[in-house]
C-alpha atoms as a PDB file:
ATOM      1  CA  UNK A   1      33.171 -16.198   5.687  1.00  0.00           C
ATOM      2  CA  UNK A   2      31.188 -12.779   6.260  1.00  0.00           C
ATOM      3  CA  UNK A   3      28.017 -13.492   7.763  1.00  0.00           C
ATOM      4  CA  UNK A   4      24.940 -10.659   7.245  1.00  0.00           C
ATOM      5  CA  UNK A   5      23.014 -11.046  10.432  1.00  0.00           C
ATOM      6  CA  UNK A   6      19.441  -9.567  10.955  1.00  0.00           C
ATOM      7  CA  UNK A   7      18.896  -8.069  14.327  1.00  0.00           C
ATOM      8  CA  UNK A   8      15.593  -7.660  15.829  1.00  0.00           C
ATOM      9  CA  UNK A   9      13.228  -4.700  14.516  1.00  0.00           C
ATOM     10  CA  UNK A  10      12.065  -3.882  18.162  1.00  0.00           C
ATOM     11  CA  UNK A  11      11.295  -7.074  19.824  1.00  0.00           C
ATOM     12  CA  UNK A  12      14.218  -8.560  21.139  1.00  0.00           C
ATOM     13  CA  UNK A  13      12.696 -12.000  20.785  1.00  0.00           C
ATOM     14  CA  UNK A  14      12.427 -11.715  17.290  1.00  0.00           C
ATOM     15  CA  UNK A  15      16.359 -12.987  16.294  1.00  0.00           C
ATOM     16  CA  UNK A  16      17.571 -16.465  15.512  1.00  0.00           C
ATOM     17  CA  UNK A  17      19.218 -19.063  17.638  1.00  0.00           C
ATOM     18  CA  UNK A  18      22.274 -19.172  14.333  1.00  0.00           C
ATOM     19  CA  UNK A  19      22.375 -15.488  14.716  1.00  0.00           C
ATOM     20  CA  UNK A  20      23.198 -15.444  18.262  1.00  0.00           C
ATOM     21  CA  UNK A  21      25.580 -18.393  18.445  1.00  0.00           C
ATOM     22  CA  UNK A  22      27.153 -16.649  15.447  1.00  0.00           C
ATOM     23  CA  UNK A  23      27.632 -13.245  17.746  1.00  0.00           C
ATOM     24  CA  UNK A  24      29.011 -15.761  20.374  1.00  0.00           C
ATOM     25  CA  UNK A  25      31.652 -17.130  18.049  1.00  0.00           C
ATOM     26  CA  UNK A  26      32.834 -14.510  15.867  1.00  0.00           C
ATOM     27  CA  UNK A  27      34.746 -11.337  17.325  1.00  0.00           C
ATOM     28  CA  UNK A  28      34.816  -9.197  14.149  1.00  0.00           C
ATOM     29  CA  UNK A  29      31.938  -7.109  13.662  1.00  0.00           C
ATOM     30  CA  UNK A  30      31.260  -4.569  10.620  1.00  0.00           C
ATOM     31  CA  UNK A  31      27.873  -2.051  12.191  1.00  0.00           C
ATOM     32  CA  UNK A  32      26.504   1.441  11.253  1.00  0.00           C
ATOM     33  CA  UNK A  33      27.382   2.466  15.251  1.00  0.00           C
ATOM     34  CA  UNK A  34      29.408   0.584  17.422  1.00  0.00           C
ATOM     35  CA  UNK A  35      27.161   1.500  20.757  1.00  0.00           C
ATOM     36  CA  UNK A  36      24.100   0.514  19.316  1.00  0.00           C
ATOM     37  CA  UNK A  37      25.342  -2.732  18.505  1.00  0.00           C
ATOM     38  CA  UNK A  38      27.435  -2.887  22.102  1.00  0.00           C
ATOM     39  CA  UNK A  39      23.626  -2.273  23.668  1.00  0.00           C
ATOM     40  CA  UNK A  40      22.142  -4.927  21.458  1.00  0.00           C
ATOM     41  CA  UNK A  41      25.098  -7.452  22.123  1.00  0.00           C
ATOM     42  CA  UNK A  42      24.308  -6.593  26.191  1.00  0.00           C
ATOM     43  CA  UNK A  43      20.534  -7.588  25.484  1.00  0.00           C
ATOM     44  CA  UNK A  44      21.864 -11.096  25.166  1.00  0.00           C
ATOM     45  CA  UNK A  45      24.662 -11.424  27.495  1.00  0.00           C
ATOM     46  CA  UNK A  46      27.233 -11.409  24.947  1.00  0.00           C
ATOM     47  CA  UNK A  47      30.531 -10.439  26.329  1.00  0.00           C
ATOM     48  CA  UNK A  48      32.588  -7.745  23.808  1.00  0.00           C
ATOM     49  CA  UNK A  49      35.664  -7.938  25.571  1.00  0.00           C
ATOM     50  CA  UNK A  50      37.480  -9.624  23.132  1.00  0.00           C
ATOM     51  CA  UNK A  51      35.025  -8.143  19.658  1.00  0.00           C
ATOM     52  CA  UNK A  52      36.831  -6.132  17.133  1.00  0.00           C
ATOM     53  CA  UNK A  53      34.186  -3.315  15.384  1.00  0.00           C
ATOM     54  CA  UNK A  54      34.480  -1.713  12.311  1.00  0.00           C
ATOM     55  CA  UNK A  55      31.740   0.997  12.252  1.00  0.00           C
ATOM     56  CA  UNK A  56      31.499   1.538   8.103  1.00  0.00           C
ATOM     57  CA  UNK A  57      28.632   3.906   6.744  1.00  0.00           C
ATOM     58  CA  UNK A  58      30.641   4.432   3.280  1.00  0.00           C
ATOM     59  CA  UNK A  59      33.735   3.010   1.513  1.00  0.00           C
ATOM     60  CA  UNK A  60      35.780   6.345   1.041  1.00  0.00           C
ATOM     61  CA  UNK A  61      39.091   4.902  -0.032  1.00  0.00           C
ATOM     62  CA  UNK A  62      41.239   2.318  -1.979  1.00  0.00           C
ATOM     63  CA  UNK A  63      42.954   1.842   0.807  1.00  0.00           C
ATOM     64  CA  UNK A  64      39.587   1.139   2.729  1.00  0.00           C
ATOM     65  CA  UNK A  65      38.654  -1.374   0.212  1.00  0.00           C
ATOM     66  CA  UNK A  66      42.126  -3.537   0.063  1.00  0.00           C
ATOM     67  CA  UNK A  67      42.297  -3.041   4.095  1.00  0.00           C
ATOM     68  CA  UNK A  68      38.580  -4.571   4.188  1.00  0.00           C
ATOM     69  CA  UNK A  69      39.050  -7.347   1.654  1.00  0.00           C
ATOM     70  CA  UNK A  70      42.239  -8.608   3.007  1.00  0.00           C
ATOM     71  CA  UNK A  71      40.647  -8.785   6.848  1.00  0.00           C
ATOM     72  CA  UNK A  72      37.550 -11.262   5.117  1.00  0.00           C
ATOM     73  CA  UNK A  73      39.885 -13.283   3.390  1.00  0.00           C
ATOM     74  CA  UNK A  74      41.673 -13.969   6.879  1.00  0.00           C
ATOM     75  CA  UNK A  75      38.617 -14.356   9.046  1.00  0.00           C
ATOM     76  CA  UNK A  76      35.268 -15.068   9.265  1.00  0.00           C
ATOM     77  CA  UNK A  77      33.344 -11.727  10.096  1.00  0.00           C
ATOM     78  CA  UNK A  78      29.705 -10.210  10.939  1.00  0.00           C
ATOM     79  CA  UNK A  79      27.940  -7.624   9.342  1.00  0.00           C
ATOM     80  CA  UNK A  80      25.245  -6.403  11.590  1.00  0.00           C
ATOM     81  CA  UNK A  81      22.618  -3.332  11.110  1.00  0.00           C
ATOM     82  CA  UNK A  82      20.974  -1.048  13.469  1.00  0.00           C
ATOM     83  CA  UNK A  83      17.601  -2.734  13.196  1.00  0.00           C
ATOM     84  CA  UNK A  84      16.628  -5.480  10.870  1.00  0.00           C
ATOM     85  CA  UNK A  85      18.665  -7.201   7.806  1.00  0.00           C
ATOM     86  CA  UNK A  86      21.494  -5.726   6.506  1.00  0.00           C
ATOM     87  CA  UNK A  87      20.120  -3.767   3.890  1.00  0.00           C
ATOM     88  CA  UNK A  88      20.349  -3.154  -0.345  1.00  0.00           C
ATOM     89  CA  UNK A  89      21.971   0.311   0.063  1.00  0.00           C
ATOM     90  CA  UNK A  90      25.520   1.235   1.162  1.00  0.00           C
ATOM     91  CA  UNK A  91      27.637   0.541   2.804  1.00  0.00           C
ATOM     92  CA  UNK A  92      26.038  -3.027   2.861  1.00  0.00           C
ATOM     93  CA  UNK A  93      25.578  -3.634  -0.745  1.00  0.00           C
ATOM     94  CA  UNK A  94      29.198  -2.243  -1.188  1.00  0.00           C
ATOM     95  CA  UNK A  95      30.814  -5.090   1.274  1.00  0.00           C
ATOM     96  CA  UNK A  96      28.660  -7.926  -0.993  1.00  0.00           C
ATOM     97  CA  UNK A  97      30.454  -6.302  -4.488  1.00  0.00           C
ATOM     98  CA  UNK A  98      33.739  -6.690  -2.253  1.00  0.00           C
ATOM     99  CA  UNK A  99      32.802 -10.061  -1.159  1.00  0.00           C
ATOM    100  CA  UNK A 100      32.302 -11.536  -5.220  1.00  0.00           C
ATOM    101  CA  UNK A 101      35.244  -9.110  -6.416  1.00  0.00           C
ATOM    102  CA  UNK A 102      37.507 -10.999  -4.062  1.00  0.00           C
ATOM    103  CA  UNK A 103      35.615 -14.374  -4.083  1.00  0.00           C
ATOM    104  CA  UNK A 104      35.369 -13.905  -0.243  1.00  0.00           C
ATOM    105  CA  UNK A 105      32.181 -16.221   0.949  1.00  0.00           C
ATOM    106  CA  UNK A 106      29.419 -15.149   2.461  1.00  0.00           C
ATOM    107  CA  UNK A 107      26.032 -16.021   3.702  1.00  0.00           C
ATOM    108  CA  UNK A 108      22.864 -13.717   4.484  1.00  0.00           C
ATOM    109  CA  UNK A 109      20.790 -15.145   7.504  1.00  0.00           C
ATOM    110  CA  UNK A 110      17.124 -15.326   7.559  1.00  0.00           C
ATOM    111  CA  UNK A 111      15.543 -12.791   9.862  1.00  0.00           C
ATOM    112  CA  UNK A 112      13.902  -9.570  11.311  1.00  0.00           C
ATOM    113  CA  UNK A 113      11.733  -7.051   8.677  1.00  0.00           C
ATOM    114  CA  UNK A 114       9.145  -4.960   7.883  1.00  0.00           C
ATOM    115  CA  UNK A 115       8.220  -5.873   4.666  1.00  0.00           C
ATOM    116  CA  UNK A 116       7.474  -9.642   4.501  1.00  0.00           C
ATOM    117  CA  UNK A 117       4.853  -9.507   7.620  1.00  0.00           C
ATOM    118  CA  UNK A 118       3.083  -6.261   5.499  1.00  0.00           C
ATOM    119  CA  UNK A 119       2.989  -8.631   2.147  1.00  0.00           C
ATOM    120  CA  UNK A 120       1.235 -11.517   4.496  1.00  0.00           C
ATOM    121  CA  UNK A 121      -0.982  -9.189   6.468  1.00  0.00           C
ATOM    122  CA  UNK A 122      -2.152  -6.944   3.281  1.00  0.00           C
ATOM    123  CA  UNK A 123      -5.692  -8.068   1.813  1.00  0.00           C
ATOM    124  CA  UNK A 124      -5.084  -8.003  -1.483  1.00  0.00           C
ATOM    125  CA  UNK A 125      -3.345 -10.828  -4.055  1.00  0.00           C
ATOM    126  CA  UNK A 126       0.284 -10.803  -3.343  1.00  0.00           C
ATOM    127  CA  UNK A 127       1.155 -13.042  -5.377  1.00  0.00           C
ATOM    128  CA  UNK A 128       3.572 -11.180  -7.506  1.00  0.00           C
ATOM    129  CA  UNK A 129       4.637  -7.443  -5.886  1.00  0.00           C
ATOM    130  CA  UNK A 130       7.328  -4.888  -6.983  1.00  0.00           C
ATOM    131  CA  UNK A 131       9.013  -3.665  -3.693  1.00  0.00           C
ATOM    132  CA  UNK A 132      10.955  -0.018  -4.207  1.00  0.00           C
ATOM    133  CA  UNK A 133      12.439   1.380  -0.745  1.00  0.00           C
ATOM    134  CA  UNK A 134      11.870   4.845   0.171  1.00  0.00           C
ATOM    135  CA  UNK A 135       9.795   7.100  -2.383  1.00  0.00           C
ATOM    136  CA  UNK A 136      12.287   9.507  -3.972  1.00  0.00           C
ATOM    137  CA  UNK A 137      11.906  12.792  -1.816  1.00  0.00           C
ATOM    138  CA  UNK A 138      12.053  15.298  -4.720  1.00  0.00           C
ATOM    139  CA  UNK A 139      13.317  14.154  -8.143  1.00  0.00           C
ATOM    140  CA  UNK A 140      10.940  11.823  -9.786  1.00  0.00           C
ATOM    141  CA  UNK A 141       8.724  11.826  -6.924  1.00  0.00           C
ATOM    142  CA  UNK A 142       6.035  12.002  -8.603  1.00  0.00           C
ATOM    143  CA  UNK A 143       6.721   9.852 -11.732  1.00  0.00           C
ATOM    144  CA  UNK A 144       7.066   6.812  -9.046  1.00  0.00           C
ATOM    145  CA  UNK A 145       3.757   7.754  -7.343  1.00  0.00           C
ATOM    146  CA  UNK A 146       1.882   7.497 -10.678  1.00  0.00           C
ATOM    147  CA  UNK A 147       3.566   4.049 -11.998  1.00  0.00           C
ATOM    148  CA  UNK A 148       2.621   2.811  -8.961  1.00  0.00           C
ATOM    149  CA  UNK A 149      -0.768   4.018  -9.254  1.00  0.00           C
ATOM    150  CA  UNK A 150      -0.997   2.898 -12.834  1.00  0.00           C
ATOM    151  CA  UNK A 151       0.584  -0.868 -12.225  1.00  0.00           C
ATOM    152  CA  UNK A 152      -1.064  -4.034 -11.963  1.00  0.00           C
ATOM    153  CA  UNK A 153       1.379  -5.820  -9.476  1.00  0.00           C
ATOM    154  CA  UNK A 154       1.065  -3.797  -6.057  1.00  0.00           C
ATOM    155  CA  UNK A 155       4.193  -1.767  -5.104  1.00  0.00           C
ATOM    156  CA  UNK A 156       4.903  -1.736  -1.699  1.00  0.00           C
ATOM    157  CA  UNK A 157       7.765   0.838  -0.539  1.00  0.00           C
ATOM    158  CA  UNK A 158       8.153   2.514   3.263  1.00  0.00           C
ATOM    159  CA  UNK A 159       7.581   5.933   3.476  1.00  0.00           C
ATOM    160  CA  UNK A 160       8.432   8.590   6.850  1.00  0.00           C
ATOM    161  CA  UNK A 161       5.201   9.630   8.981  1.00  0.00           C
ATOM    162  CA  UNK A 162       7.237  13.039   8.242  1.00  0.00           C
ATOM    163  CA  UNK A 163       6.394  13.036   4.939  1.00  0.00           C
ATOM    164  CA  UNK A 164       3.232  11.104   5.250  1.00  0.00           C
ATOM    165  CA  UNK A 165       0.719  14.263   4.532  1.00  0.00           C
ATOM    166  CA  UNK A 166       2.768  15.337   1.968  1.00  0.00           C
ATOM    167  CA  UNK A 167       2.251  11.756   0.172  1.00  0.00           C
ATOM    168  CA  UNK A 168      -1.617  12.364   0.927  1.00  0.00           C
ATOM    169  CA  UNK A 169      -1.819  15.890  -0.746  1.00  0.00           C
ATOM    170  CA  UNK A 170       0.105  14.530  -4.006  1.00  0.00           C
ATOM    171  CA  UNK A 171      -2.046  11.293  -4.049  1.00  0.00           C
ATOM    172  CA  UNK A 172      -5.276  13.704  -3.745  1.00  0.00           C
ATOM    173  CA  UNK A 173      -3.590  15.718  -6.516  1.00  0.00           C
ATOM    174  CA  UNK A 174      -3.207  12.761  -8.484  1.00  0.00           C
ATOM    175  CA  UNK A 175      -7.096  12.030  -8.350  1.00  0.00           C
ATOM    176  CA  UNK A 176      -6.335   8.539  -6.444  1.00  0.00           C
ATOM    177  CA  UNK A 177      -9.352   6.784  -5.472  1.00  0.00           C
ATOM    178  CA  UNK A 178      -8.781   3.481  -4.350  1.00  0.00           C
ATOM    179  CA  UNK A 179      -7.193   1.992  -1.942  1.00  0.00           C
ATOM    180  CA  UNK A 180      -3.948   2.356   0.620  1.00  0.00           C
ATOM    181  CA  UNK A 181      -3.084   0.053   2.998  1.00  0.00           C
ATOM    182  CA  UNK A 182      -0.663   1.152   5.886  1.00  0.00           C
ATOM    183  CA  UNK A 183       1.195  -1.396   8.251  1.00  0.00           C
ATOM    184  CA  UNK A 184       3.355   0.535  11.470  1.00  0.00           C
ATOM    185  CA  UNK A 185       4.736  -1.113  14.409  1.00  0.00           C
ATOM    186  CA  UNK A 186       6.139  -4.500  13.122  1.00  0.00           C
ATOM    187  CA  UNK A 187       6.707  -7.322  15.835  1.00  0.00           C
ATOM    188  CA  UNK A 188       6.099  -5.023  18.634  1.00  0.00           C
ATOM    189  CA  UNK A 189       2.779  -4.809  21.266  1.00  0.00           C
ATOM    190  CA  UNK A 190       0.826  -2.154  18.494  1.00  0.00           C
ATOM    191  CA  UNK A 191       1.359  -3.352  15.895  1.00  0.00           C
ATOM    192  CA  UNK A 192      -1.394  -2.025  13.415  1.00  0.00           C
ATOM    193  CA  UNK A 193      -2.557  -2.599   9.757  1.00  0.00           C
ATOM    194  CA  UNK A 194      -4.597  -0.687   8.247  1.00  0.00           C
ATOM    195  CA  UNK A 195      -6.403  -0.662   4.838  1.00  0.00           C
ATOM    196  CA  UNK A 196      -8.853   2.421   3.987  1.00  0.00           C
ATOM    197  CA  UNK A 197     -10.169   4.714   0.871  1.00  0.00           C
ATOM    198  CA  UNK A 198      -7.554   8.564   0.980  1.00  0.00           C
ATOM    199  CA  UNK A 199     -10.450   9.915   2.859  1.00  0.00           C
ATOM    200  CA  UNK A 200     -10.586   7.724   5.807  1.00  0.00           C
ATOM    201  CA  UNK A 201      -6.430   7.454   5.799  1.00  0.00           C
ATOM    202  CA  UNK A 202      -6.294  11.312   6.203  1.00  0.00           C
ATOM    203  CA  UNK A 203      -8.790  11.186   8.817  1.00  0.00           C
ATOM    204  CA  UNK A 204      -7.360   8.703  10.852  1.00  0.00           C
ATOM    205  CA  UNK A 205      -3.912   9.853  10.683  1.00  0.00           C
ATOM    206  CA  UNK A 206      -5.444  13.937  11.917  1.00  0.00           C
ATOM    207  CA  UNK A 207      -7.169  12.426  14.739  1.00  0.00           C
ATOM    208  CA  UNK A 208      -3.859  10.059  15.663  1.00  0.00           C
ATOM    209  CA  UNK A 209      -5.789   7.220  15.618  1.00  0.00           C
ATOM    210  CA  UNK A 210      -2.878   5.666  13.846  1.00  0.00           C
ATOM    211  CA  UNK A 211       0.194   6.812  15.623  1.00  0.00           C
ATOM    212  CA  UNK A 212       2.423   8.690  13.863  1.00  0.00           C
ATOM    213  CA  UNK A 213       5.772   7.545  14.752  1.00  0.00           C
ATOM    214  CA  UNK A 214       8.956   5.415  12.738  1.00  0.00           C
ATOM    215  CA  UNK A 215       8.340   4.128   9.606  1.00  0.00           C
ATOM    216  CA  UNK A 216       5.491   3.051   7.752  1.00  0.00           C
ATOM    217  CA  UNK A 217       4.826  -0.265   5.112  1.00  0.00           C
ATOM    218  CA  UNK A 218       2.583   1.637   1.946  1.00  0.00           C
ATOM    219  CA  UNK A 219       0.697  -0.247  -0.555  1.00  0.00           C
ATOM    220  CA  UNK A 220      -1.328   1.660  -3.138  1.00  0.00           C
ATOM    221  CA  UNK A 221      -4.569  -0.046  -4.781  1.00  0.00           C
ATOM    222  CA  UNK A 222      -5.710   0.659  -8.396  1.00  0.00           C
ATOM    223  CA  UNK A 223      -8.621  -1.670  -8.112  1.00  0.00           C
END
């Protein structure tokens, strides 16, 4: 069995009594970096003396693939991330595709993320929402800006505080006068949401009365 377990965003409280037993019992490990997780293991006195880890950011090889499928079929296994669930890009989303192309069983564990405490906090009807990762950073950029504007199910996605002006400028471009709603620090001690018209978002953000560090939850209002 190849278990995806989430691990906690920031707070270190914020993780499963399954999960850890499950880091307890099983000593093969699949991570993005093999210290990180080493650290996190360390946070809850879990010994790795006797953990194997795989540190996988791409499949780049048959050979990687039959290797990988062969070591699941033999054992049961973890697939831990950085920070939160495992997530729908690769190399994660490649190991599930291994998983049903080998009928090796898995299970995804309930846990740590951004996006479902943004959906509950946001003011709006939630309902039904489209959900779409990172904004593109150049091609189609702008296309996805405009659906979103333009749809009548919100769209959340998470955008960098690097490129957070530059979402601003093409939102001011685009004539965008309702609302955004911003939510930063999930499960930690500042955690902030925030829900204002462009002007006020731009304002805030220049006078760093919202921090501008990690990550942030968008939502875009058309009404």
């Amino acid at each position: 069995m190849l278990y995806f377990v989430p691990t906690p965003i920031w707070n270190k409280e914020d993780i499963t009594l399954r999960a850890l037993r499950l880091l307890k019992e099983i000593n093969i490990l699949f991570c993005e970096d093999t210290r990180t997780t080493k650290k996190l293991l360390s946070i809850y006195d879990i010994s790795t003396i006797w953990k194997e880890f795989f540190s996988i950011t791409s499949f780049t090889s048959q050979g990687k693939l039959e290797f990988y499928a062969k070591l699941l079929q033999e054992n049961d296994a973890i697939v831990i991330s950085e920070a939160w669930t495992p997530w729908l890009s690769d190399p994660w989303k490649s190991l599930i595709q291994l998983c049903n192309e080998n009928q090796i069983p898995f299970s995804i564990l309930p846990g740590a993320n951004a996006l479902i405490p943004s959906i509950v906090a946001a003011w709006f009807d939630t309902t039904q929402f489209t959900f779409i990762w990172f904004l593109p950073q150049k091609k189609w950029r702008q296309t996805a800006i405009k659906r979103m504007i333009e749809s009548e199910i919100p769209t959340f996605f998470y955008e960098s505080v690097h490129r957070m002006p530059k979402l601003l400028d093409e939102l001011k471009n685009l004539n965008f006068k309702w609302k955004i709603f911003i939510a930063r620090e999930i499960s930690k001690v500042f955690e902030q949401f925030f829900t204002w018209n462009l002007t006020d978002c731009e304002e805030f953000i220049k006078s760093w009365k919202i921090v501008i560090k990690w990550e942030f939850v968008i939502w875009l209002s058309n009404n």
